[in-house]
Structures are given as C-alpha cells and as structure tokens.
C-alpha atoms as a PDB file:
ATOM      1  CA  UNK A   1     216.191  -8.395 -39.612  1.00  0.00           C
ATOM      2  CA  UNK A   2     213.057  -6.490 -40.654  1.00  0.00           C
ATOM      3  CA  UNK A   3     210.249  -7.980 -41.876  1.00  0.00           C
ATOM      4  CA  UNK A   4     209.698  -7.982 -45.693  1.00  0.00           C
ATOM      5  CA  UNK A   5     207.166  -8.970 -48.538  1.00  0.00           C
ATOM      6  CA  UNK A   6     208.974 -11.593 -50.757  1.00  0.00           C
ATOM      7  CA  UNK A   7     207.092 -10.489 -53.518  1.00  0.00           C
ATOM      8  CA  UNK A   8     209.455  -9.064 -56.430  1.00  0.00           C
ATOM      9  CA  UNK A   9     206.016  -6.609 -57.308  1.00  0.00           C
ATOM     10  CA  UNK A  10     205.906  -5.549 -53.832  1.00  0.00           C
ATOM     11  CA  UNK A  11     206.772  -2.176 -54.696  1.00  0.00           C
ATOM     12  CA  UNK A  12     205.001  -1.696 -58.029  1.00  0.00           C
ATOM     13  CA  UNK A  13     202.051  -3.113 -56.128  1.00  0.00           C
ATOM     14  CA  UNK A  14     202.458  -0.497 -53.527  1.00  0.00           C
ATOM     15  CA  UNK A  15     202.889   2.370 -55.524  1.00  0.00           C
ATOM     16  CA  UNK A  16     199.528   1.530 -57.822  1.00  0.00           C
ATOM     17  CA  UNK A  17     197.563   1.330 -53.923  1.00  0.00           C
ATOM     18  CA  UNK A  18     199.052   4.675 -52.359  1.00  0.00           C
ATOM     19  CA  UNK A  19     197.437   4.581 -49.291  1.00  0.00           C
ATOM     20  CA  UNK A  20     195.914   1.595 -48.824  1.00  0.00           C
ATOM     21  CA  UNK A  21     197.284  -0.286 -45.278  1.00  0.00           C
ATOM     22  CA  UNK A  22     197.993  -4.269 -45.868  1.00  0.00           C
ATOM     23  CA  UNK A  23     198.804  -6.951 -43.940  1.00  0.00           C
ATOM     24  CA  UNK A  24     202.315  -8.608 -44.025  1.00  0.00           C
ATOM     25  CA  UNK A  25     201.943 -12.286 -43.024  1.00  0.00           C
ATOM     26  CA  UNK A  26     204.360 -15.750 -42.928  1.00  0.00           C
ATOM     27  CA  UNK A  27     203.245 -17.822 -46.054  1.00  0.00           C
ATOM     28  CA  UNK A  28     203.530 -20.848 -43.096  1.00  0.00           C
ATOM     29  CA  UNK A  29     200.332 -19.201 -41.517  1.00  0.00           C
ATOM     30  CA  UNK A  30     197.715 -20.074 -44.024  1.00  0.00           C
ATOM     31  CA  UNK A  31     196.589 -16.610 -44.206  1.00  0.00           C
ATOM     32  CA  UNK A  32     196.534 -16.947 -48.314  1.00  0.00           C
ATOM     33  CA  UNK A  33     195.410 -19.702 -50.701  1.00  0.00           C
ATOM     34  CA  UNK A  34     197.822 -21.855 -51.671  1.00  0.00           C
ATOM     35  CA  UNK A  35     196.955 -21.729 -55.643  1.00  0.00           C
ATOM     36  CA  UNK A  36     197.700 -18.028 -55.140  1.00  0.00           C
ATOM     37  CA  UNK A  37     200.980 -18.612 -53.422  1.00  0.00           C
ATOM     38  CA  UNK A  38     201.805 -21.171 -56.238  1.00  0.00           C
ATOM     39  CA  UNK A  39     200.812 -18.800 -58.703  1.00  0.00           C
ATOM     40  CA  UNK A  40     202.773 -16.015 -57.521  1.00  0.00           C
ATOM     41  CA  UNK A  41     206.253 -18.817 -57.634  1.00  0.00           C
ATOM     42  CA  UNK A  42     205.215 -20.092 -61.525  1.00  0.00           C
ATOM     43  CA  UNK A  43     205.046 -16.634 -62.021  1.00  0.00           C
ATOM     44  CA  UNK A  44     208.343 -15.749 -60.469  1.00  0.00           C
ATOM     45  CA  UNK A  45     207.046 -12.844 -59.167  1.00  0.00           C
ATOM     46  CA  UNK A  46     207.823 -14.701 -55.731  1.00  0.00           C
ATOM     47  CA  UNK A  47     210.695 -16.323 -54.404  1.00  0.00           C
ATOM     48  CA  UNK A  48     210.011 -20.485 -53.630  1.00  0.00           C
ATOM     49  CA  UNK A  49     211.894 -19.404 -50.464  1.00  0.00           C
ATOM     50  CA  UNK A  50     210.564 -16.446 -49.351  1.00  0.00           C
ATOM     51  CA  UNK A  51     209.350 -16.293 -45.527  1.00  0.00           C
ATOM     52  CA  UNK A  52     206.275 -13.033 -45.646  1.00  0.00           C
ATOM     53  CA  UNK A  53     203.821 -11.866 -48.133  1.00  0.00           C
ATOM     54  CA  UNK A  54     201.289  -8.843 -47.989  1.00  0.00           C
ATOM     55  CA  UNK A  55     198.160  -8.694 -48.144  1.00  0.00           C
ATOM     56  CA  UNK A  56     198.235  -6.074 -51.614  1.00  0.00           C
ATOM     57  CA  UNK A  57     200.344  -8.395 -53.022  1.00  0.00           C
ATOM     58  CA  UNK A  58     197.306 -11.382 -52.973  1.00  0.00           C
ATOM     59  CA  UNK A  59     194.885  -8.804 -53.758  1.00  0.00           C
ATOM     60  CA  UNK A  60     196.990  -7.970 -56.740  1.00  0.00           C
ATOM     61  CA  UNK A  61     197.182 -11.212 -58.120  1.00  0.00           C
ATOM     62  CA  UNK A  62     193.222 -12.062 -57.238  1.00  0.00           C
ATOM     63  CA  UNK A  63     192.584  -9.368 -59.641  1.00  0.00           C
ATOM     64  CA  UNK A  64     194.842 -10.120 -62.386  1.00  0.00           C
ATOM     65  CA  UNK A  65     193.721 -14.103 -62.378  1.00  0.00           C
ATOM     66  CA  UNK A  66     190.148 -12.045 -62.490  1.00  0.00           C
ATOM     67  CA  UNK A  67     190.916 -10.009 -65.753  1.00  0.00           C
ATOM     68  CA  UNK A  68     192.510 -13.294 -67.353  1.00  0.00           C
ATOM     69  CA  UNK A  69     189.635 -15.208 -67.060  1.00  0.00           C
ATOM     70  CA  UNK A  70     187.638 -12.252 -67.995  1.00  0.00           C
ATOM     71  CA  UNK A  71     189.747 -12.221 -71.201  1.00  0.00           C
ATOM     72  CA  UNK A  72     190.123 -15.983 -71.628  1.00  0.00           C
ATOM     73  CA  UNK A  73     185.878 -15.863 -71.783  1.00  0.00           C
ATOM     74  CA  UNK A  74     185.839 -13.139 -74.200  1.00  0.00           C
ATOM     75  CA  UNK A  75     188.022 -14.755 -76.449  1.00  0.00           C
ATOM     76  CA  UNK A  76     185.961 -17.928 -76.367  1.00  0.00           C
ATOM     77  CA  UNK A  77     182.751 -16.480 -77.192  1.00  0.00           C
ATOM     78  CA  UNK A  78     184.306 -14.134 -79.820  1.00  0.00           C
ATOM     79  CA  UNK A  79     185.707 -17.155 -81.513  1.00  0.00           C
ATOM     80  CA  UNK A  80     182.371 -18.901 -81.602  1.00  0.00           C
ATOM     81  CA  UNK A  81     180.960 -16.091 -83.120  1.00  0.00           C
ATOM     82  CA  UNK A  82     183.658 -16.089 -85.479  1.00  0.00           C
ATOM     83  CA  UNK A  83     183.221 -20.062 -86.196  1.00  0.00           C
ATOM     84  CA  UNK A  84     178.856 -19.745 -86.689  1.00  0.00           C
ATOM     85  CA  UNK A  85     179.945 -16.430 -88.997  1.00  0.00           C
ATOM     86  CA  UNK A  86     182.327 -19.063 -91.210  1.00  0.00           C
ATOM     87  CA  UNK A  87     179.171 -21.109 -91.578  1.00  0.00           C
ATOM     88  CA  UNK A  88     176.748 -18.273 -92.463  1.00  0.00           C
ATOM     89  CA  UNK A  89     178.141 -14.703 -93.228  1.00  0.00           C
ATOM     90  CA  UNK A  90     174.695 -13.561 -93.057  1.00  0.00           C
ATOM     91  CA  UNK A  91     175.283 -13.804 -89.407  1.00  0.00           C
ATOM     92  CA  UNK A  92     174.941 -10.775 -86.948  1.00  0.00           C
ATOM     93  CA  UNK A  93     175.309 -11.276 -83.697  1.00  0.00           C
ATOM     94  CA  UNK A  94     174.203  -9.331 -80.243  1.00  0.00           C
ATOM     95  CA  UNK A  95     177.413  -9.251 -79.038  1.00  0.00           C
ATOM     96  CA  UNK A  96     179.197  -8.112 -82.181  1.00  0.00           C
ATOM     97  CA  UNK A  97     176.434  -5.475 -82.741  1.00  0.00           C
ATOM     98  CA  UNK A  98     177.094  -4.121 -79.686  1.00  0.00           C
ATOM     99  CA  UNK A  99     180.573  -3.492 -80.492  1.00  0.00           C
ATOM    100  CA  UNK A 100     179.322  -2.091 -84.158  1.00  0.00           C
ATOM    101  CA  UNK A 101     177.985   0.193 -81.684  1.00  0.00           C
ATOM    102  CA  UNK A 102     180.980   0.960 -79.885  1.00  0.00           C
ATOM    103  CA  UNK A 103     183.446   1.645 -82.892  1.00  0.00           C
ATOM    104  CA  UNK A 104     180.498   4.000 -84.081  1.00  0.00           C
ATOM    105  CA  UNK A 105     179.854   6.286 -81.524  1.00  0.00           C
ATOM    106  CA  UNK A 106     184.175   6.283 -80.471  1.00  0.00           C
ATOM    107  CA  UNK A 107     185.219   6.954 -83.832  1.00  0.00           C
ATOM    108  CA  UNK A 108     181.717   8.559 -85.866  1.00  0.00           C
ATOM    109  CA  UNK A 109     183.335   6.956 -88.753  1.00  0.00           C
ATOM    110  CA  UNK A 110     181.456   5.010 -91.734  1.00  0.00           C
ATOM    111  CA  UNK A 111     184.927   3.517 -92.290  1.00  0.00           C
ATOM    112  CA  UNK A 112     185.946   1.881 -89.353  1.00  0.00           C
ATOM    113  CA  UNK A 113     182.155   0.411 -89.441  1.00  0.00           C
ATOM    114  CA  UNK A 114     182.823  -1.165 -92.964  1.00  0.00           C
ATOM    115  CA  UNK A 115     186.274  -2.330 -91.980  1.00  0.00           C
ATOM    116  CA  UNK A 116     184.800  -3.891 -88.486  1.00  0.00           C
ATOM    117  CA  UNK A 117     182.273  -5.771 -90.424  1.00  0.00           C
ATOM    118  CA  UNK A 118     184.297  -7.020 -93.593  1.00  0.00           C
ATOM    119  CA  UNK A 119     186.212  -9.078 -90.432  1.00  0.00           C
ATOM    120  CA  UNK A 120     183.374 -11.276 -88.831  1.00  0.00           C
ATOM    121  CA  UNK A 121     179.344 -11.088 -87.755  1.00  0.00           C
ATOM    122  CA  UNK A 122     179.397  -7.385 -87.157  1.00  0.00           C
ATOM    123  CA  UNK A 123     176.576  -5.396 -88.709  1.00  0.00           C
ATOM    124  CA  UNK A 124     177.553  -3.293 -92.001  1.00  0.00           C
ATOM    125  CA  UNK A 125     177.511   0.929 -91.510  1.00  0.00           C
ATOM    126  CA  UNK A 126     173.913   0.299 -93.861  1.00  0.00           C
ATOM    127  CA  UNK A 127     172.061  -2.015 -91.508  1.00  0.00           C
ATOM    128  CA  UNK A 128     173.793  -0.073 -88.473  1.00  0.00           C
ATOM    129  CA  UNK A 129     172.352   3.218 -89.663  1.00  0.00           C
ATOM    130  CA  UNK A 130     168.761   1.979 -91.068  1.00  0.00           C
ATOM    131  CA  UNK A 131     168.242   0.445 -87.019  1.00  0.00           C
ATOM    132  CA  UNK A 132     169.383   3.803 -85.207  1.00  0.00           C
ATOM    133  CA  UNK A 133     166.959   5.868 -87.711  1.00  0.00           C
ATOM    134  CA  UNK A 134     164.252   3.348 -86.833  1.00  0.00           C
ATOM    135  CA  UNK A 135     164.629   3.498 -83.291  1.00  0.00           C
ATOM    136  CA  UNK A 136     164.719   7.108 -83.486  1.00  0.00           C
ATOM    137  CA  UNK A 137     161.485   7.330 -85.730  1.00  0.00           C
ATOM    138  CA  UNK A 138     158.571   5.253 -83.278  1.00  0.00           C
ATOM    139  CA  UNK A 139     157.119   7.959 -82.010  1.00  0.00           C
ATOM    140  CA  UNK A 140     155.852   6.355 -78.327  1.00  0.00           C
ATOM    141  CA  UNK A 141     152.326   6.285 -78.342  1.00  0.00           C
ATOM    142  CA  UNK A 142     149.856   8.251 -75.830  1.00  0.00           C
ATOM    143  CA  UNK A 143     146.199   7.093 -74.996  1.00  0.00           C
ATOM    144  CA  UNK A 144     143.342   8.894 -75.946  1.00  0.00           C
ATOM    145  CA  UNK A 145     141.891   8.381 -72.955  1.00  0.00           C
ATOM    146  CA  UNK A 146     142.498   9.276 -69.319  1.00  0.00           C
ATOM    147  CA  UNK A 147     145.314   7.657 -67.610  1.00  0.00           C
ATOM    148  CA  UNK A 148     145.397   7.143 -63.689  1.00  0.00           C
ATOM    149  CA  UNK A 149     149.202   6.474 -62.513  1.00  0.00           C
ATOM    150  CA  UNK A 150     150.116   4.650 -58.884  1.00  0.00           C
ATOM    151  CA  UNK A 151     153.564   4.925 -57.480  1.00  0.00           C
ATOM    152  CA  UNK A 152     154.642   2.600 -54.580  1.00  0.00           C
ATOM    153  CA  UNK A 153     158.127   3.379 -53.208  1.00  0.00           C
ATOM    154  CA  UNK A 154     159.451  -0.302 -50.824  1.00  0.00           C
ATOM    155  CA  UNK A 155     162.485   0.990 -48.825  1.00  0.00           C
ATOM    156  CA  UNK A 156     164.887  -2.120 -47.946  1.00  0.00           C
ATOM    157  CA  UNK A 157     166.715  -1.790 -44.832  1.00  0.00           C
ATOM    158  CA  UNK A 158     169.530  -3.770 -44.073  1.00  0.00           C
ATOM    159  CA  UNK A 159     170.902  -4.919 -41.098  1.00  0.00           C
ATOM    160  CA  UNK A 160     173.641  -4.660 -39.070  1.00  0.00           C
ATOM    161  CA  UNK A 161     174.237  -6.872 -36.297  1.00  0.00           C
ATOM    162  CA  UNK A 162     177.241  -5.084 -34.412  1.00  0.00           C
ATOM    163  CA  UNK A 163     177.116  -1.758 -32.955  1.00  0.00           C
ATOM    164  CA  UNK A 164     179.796   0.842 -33.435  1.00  0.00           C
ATOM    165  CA  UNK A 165     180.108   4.474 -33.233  1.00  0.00           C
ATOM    166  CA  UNK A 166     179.026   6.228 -36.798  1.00  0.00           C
ATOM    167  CA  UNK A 167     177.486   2.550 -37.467  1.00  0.00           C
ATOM    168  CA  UNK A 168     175.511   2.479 -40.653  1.00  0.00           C
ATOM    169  CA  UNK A 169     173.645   0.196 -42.490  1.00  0.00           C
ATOM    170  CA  UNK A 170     172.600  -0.072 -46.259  1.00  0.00           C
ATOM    171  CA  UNK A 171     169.204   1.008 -47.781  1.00  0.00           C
ATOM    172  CA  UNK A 172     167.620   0.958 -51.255  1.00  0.00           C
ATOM    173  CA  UNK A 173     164.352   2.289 -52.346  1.00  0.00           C
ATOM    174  CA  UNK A 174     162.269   0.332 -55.065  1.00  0.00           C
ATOM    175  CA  UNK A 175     159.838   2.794 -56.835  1.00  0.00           C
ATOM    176  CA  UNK A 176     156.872   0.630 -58.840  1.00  0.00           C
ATOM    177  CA  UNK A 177     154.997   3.065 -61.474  1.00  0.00           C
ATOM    178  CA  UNK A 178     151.614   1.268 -62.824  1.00  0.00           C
ATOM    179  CA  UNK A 179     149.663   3.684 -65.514  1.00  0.00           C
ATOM    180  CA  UNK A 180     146.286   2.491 -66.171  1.00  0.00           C
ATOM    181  CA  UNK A 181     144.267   3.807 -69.226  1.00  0.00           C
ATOM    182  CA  UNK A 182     140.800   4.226 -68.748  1.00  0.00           C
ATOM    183  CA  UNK A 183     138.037   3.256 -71.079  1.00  0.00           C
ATOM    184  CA  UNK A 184     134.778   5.199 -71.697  1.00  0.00           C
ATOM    185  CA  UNK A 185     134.654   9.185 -71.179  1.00  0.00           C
ATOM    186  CA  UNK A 186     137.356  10.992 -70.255  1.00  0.00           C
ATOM    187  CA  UNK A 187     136.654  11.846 -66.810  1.00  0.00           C
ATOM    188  CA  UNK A 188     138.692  15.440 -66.691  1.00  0.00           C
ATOM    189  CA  UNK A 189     136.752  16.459 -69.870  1.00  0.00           C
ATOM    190  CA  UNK A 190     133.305  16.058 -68.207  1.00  0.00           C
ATOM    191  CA  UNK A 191     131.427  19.226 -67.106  1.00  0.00           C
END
C-alpha cells in the first residue's frame, strides 16, 4: 500500500505550493506538534485514524492558526477603539487614522471618508484633508550657515559555521549621516 498524507487538504495544499518538496511522516513519530495534529482532527480536515501526514500540510495549518490570531488581535483592538469612541466621539485614533488613510488614497473619494468616519474614531474627510495640506506646506528648513556632513557606513557580517560549496553568509550595511551647522563665517564664502 503506498504511502499517503491523511490530510483531506492534502491536495488543495499541494496545488497552492507547486513545487515545493515536503516531507511525509507517521503522526506516531513526533515529527509534528501535537496541538497541530489535534487541530487538524477538530478541524476534520484529518482523519482521528489516519497513519502519515506531510510536512505542507503542518505548514499549512501553522499559517492559518497565524492569520487567526492575526485577525482575532485586530478585532480586539478595533473594538477597544470602538468602546473609548462610545465614551468620547471626539476620539481619533492612530490606528483608525491610518486606515482614514487607506480608504483615501484606494478609493480618492470624499465619500467613503465621511461614511468611514460617521462609523467609529476615524478622522472626518475635513480634518483628513487640513493634516495632508499641512504636512505638505512646512517647507524643511536650511541653515544659513555652512554645514559639514560625516557618513560612516558599519558592514555586519554574519557567520556561518558549516562549509558547503556556493556557501554564503548574510551582510547588512548601516550608513550613519551626522550634518553639523557651523556657527560664525561661512567658511566657503571667505576670500
């Protein structure tokens, strides 16, 4: 009898990760949690008797617990912000302005702005539009005088601690800019 993942998703699963090589292993090895094989059986995605699982399959179901409780958090805080906007409708929060900003700039539309912030602490189109014209509007501000600039570039190396044909290792640069206005004359306007 050939060997089978008892996963009922197996084959969605496989189809979404063309390509991708997985491991098929006894659920009596150990290989997996067991709170993802339990998961997987409340779920019914997987039999209570079934002998092999794959590797994709876990993955799979690692990711979707991920986006739940990614979801699940989301709809806590929302609902906070909803409960502190019930107490003061003056209320705008961070969060919810930064999804004022989203609905703006994906729909351009002064309606879906008023419609967004009739239903909890998002920021009305007036108070979204006066902040975008005043961040626009501060011009940045140059120095009269002379202004000496230092760059410093720290490469970080990692490590590797096996050696292998092709065997590379990750590296980041850190660039630090420091600008430094001088006071008295300006030194490239002296003759």
């Amino acid at each position: 009898m050939a060997k089978r993942c008892g996963c009922k998703v197996h084959d969605d699963v496989v189809g979404r990760n063309e390509g991708k090589t997985f491991a098929l292993n006894k659920l009596t090895s150990r290989k997996y949690p067991q709170n993802i094989i339990d998961q997987l059986v409340q779920c019914g995605v997987l039999s209570p008797r079934g002998t092999y699982l794959c590797s994709l399959c876990v993955e799979d179901q690692y990711r979707e617990q991920g986006v739940r409780q990614a979801l699940d958090n989301h709809s806590v805080q929302e609902t906070m912000e909803h409960v502190y906007y019930m107490q003061n409708e003056r209320l705008m929060d961070p969060s919810a302005f930064g999804k004022t900003l989203m609905v703006y700039f994906a729909s351009r539309s002064k309606f879906a702005v008023n419609v967004l912030s009739k239903n909890g602490p998002y920021a009305s189109y007036r108070t979204f539009t006066n902040w975008i014209e005043e961040q626009g509007s501060v011009p940045l501000a140059a120095p009269e005088t002379d202004v000496i600039t230092f760059y410093d570039n720290n490469q970080i190396i990692g490590k590797t601690h096996h050696i292998s044909i092709n065997n590379k290792c990750q590296t980041s640069t850190i660039t630090t800019g420091i600008h430094i206005s001088t006071e008295g004359p300006q030194i490239q306007h002296v003759k």
